[in-house]
C-alpha atoms as a PDB file:
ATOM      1  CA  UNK A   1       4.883  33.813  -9.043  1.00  0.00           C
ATOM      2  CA  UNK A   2       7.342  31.178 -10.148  1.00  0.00           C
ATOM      3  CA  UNK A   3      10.542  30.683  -8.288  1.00  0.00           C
ATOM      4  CA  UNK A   4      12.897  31.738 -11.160  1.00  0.00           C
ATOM      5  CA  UNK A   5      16.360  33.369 -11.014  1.00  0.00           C
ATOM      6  CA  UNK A   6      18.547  34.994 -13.312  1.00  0.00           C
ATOM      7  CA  UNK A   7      22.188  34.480 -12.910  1.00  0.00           C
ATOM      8  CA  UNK A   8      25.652  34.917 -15.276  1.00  0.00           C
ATOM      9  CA  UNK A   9      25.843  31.367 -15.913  1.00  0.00           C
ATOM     10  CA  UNK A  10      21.760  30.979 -16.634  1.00  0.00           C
ATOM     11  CA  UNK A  11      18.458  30.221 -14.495  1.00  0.00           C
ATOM     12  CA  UNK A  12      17.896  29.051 -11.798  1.00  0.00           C
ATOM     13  CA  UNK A  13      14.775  27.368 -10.823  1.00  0.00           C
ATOM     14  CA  UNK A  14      13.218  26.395  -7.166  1.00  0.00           C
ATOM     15  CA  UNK A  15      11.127  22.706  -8.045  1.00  0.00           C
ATOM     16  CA  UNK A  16       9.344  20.493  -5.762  1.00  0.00           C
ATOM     17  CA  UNK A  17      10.079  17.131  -6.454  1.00  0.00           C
ATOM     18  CA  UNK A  18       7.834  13.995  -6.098  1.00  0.00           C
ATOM     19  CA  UNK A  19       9.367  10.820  -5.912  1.00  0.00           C
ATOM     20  CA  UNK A  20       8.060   7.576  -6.667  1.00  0.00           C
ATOM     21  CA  UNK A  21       5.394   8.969  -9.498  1.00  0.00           C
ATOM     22  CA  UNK A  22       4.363   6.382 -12.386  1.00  0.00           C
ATOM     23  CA  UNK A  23       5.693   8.945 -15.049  1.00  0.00           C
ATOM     24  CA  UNK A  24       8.138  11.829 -15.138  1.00  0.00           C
ATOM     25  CA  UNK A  25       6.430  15.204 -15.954  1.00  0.00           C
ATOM     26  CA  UNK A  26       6.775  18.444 -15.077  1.00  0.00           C
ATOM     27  CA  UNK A  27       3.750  20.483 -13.551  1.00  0.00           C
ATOM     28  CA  UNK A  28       3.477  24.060 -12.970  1.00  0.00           C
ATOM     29  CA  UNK A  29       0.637  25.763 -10.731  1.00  0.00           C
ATOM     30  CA  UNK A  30       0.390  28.777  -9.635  1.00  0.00           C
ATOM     31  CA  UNK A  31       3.327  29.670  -7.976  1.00  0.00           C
ATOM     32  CA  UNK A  32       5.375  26.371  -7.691  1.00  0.00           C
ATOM     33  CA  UNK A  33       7.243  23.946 -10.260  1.00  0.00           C
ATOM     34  CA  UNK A  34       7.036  20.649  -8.951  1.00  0.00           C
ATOM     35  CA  UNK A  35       8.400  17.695 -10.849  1.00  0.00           C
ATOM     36  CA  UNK A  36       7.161  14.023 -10.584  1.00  0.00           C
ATOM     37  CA  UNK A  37      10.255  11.392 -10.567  1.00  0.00           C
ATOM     38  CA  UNK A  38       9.768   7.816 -11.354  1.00  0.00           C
ATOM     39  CA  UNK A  39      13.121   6.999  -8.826  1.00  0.00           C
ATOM     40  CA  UNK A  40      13.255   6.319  -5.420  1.00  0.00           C
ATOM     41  CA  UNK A  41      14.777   9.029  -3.358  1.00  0.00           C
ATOM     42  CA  UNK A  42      18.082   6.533  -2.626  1.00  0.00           C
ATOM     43  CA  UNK A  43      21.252   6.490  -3.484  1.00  0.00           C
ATOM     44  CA  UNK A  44      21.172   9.921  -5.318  1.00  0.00           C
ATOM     45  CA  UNK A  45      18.874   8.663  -7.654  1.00  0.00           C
ATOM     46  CA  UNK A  46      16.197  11.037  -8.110  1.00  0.00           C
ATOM     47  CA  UNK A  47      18.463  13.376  -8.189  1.00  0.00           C
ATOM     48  CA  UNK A  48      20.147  12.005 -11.453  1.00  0.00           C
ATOM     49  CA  UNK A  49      16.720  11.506 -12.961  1.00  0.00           C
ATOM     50  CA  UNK A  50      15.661  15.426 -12.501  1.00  0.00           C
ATOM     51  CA  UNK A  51      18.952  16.359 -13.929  1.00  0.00           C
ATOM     52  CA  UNK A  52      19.082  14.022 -17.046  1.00  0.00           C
ATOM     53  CA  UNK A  53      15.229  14.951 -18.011  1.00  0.00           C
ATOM     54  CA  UNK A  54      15.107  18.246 -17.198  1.00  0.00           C
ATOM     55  CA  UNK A  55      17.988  18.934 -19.337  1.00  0.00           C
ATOM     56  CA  UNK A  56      15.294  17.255 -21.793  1.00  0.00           C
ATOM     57  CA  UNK A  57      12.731  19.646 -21.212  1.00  0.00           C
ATOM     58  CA  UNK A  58      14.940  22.472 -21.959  1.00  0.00           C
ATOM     59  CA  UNK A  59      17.691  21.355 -24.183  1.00  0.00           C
ATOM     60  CA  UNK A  60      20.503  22.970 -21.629  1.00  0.00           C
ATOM     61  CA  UNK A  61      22.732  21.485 -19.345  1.00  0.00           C
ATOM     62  CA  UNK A  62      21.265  21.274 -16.082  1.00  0.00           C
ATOM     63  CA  UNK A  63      22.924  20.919 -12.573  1.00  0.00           C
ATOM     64  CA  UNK A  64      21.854  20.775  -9.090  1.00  0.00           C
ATOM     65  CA  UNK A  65      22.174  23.675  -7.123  1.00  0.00           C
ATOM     66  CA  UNK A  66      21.156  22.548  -3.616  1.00  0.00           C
ATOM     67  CA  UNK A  67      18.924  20.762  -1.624  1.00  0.00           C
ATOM     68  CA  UNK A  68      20.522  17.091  -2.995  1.00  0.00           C
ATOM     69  CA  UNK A  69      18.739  15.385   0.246  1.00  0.00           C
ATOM     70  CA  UNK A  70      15.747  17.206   0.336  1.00  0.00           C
ATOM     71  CA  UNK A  71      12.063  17.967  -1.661  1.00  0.00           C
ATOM     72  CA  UNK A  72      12.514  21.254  -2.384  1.00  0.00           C
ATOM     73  CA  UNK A  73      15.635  21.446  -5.330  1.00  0.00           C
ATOM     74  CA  UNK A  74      17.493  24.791  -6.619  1.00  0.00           C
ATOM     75  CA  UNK A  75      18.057  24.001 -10.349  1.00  0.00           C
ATOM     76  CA  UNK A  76      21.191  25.631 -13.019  1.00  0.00           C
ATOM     77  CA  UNK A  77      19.993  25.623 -16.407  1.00  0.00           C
ATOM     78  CA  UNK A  78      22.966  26.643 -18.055  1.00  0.00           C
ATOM     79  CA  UNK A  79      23.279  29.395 -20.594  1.00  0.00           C
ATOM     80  CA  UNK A  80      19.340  30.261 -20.991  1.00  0.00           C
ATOM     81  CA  UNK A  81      17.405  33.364 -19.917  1.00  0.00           C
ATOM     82  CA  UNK A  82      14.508  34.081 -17.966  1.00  0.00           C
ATOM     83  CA  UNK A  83      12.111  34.678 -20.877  1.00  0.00           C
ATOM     84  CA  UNK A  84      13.172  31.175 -22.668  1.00  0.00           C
ATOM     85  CA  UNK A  85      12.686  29.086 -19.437  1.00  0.00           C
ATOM     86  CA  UNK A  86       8.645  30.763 -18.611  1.00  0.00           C
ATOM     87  CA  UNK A  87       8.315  29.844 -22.950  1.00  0.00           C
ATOM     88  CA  UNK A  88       9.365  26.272 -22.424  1.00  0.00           C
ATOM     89  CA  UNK A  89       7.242  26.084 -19.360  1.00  0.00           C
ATOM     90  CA  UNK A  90       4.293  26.872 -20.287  1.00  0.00           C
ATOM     91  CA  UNK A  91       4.674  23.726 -22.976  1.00  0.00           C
ATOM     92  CA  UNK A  92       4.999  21.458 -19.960  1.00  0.00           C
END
């Protein structure tokens, strides 16, 4: 089952993030999201990259929850529900 959480503000989603990929995309198996980033993970920059094109991918604002030094990432995507997030993933 997919890591997502309802909250007041939105959803928020537990990703696996990739660095170093040769294109951005987002991947969903069974029970994991994991994201492939094009940055290097220095200087915050993966980081920014996940933010600014996963708030592509969902047309929300998105903001990092926690785990800003590690692989495993706790996504906000602001102002969305459950249902809209599982219909926009399964476009991915």
């Amino acid at each position: 089952m997919l890591k997502v959480f309802e909250t007041k503000d939105g959803c928020i989603l537990q990703v696996s993030v990739k660095p170093r990929s040769k294109e951005f995309k987002v991947v969903v198996e069974e029970n994991a999201i994991v994201v492939f980033c094009t940055e290097d993970p220095v200087k915050d920059r993966v980081n920014k990259e996940l933010v600014k094109e996963l708030s592509r991918v969902f047309h929300r604002p998105v903001e990092l929850v926690s785990g800003f030094s590690s692989r495993d990432k706790r996504v906000l995507i602001k102002g969305v529900h459950g249902c809209e997030v599982d219909d926009c993933l399964k476009r991915v």
